[in-house]
Structure formats: structure tokens, C-alpha cells
N, C-alpha and C. Protein backbone atom coordinates (compact mmCIF):
# COMPACT_ATOMS: atom_id res chain seq x y z
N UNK A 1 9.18 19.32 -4.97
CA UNK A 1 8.44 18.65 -3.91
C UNK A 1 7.24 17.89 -4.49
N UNK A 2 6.65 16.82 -3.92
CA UNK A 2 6.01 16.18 -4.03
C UNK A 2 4.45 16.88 -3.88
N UNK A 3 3.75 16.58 -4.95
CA UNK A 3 2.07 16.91 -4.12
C UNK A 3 1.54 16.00 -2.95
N UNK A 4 1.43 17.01 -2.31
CA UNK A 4 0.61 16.71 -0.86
C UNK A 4 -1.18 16.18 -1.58
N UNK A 5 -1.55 15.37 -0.86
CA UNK A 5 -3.30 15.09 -0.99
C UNK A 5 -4.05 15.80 -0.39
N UNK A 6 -5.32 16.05 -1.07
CA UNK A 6 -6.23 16.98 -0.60
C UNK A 6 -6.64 16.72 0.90
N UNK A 7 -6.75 17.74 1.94
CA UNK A 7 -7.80 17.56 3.07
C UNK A 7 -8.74 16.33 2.90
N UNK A 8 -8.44 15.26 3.51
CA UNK A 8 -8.51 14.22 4.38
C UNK A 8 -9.12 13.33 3.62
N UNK A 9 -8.66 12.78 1.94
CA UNK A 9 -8.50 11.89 1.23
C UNK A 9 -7.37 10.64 1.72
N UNK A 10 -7.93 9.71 2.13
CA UNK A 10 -6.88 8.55 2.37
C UNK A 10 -7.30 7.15 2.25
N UNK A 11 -6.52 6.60 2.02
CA UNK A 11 -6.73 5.16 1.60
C UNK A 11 -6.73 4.35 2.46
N UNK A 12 -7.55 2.98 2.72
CA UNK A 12 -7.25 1.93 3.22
C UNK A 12 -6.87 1.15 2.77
N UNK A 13 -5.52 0.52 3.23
CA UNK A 13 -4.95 -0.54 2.55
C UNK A 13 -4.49 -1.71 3.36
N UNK A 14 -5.13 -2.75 3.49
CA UNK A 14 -4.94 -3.81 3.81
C UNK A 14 -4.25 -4.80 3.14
N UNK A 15 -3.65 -5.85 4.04
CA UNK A 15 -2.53 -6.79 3.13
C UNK A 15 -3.41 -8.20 3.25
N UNK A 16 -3.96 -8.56 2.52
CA UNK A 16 -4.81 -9.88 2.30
C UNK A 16 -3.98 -10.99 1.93
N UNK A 17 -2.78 -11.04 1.18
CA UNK A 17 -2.43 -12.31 0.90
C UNK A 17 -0.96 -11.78 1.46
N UNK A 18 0.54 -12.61 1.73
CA UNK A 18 1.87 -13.06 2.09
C UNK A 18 2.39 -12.43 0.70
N UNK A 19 3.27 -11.89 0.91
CA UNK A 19 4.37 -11.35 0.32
C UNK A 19 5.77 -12.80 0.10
N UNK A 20 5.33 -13.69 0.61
CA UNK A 20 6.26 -14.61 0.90
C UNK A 20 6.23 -15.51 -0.68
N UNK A 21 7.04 -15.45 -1.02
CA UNK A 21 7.45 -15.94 -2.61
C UNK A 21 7.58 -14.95 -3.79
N UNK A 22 6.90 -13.86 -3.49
CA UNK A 22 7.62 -12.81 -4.57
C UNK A 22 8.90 -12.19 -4.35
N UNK A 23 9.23 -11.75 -5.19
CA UNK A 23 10.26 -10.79 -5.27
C UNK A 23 10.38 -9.68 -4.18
N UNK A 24 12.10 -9.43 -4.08
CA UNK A 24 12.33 -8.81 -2.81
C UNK A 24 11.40 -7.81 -3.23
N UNK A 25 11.58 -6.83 -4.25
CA UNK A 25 10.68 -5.44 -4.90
C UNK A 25 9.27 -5.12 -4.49
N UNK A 26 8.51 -6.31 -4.60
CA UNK A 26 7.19 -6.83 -4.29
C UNK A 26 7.03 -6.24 -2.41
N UNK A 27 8.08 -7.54 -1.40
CA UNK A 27 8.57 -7.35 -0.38
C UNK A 27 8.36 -5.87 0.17
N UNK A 28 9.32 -4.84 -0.73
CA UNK A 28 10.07 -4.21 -0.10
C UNK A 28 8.61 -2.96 0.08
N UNK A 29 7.89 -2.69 -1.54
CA UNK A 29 6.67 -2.43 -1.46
C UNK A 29 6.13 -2.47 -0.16
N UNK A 30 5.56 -3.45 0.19
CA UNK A 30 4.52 -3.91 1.07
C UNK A 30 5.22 -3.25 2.22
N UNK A 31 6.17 -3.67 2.91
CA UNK A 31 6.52 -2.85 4.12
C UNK A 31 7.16 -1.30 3.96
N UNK A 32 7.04 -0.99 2.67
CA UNK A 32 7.24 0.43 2.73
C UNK A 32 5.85 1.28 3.01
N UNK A 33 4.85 0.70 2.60
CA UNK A 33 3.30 0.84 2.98
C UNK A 33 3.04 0.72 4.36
N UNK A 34 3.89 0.07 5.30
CA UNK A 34 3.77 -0.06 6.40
C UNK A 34 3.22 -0.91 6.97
N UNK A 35 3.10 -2.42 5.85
CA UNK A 35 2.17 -2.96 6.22
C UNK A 35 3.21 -4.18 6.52
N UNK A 36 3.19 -5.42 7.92
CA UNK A 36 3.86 -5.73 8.58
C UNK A 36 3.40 -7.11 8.80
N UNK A 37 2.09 -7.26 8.73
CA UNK A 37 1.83 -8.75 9.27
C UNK A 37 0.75 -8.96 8.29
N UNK A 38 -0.24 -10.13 7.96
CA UNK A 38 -1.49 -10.53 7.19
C UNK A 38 -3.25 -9.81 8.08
N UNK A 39 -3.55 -9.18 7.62
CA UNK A 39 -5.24 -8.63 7.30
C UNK A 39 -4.56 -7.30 8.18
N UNK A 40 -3.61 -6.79 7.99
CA UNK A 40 -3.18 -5.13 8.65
C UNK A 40 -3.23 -4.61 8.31
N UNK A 41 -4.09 -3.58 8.70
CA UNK A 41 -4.77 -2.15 8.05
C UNK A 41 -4.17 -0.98 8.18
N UNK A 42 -3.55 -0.21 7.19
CA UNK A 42 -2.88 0.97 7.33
C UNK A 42 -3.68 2.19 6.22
N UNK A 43 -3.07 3.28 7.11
CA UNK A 43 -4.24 4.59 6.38
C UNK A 43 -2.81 5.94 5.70
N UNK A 44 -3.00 5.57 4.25
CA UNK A 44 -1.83 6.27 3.49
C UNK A 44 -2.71 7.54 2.96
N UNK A 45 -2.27 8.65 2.60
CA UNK A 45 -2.42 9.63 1.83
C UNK A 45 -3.37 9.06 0.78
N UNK A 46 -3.94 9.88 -0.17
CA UNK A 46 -4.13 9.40 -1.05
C UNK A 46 -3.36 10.44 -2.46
N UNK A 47 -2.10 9.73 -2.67
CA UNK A 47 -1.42 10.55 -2.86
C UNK A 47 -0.99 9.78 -4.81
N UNK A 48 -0.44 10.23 -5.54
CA UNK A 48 -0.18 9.19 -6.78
C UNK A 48 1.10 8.25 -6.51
N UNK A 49 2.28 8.87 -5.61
CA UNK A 49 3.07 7.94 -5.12
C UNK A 49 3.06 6.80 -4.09
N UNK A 50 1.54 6.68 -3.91
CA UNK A 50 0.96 5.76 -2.76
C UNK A 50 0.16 4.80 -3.90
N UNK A 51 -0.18 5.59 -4.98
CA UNK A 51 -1.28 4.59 -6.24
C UNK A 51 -0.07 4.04 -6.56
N UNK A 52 0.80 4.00 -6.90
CA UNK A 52 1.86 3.67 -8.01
C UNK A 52 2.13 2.27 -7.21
N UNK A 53 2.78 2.38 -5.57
CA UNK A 53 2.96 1.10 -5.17
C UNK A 53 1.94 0.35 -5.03
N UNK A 54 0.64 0.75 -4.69
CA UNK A 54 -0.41 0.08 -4.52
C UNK A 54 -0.59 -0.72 -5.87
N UNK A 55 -0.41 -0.39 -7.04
CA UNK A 55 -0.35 -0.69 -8.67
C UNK A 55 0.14 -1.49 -8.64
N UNK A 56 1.82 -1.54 -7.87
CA UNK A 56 2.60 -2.75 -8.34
C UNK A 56 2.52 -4.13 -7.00
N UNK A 57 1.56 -3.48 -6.53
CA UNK A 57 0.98 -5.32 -5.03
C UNK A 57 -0.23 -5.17 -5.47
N UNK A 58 -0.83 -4.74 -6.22
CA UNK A 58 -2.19 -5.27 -6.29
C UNK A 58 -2.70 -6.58 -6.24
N UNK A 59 -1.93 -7.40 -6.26
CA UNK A 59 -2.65 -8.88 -5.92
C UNK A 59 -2.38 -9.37 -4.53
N UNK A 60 -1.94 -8.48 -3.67
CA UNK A 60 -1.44 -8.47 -2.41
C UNK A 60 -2.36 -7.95 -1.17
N UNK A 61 -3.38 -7.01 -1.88
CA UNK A 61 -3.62 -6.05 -0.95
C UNK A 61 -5.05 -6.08 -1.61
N UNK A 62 -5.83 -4.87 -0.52
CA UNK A 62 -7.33 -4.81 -1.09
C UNK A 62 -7.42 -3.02 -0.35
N UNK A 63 -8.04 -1.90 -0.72
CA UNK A 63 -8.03 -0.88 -1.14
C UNK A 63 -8.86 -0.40 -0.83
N UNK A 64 -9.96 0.50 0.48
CA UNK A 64 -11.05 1.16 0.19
C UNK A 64 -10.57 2.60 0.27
N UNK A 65 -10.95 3.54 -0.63
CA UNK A 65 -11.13 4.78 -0.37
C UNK A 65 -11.64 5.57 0.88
């Protein structure tokens, strides 16, 4: 099983720029995050399998703790 994140560590992750011209992978990222339309704010775990995709859209997205 996966590690769970500590009591009530979570991320904000917003989608600042279009997914539109990268790669499906890129794509598939971003709405696996849950994130659906441009400046949409979603609240993930803060978990290392939530860093990892966040790692690979980082030029996509913007991040507060």
C-alpha cells in the first residue's frame, strides 16, 4: 500500500498555463490531478505520488503548500 500523508498536509495546485500542445502523457497528468479547465484549483494529498506528477507539469501548474 501506498503511504497515506500526514494529518492535513495538502497541496494547492492550480493549472496556470493549457495542456494544449503537449503530449498526451503531459494531458493525461493534468486531468489525473483533477484539474479540468485554466486557473482551477484543486487540493491533493501531499503525498510523493502527487510530487512525482506535479514534477512532470511543472511548467503547467503553480503549487502552494
Amino acid at each position: 500500500m501506498a503511504k497515506r500523508a500526514s494529518k492535513g498536509k495538502m497541496l494547492r495546485i492550480t493549472l496556470v498555463r493549457s495542456p494544449i500542445g503537449y503530449n498526451k502523457k503531459q494531458k493525461g497528468t493534468v486531468r489525473a490531478l483533477g484539474l479540468r479547465r485554466l486557473n482551477q484549483t484543486v487540493e491533493q494529498p501531499d503525498a510523493p505520488e502527487i510530487r512525482g506528477m506535479i514534477t512532470k507539469i511543472q511548467h503547467l501548474v503553480q503549487v502552494e503548500e
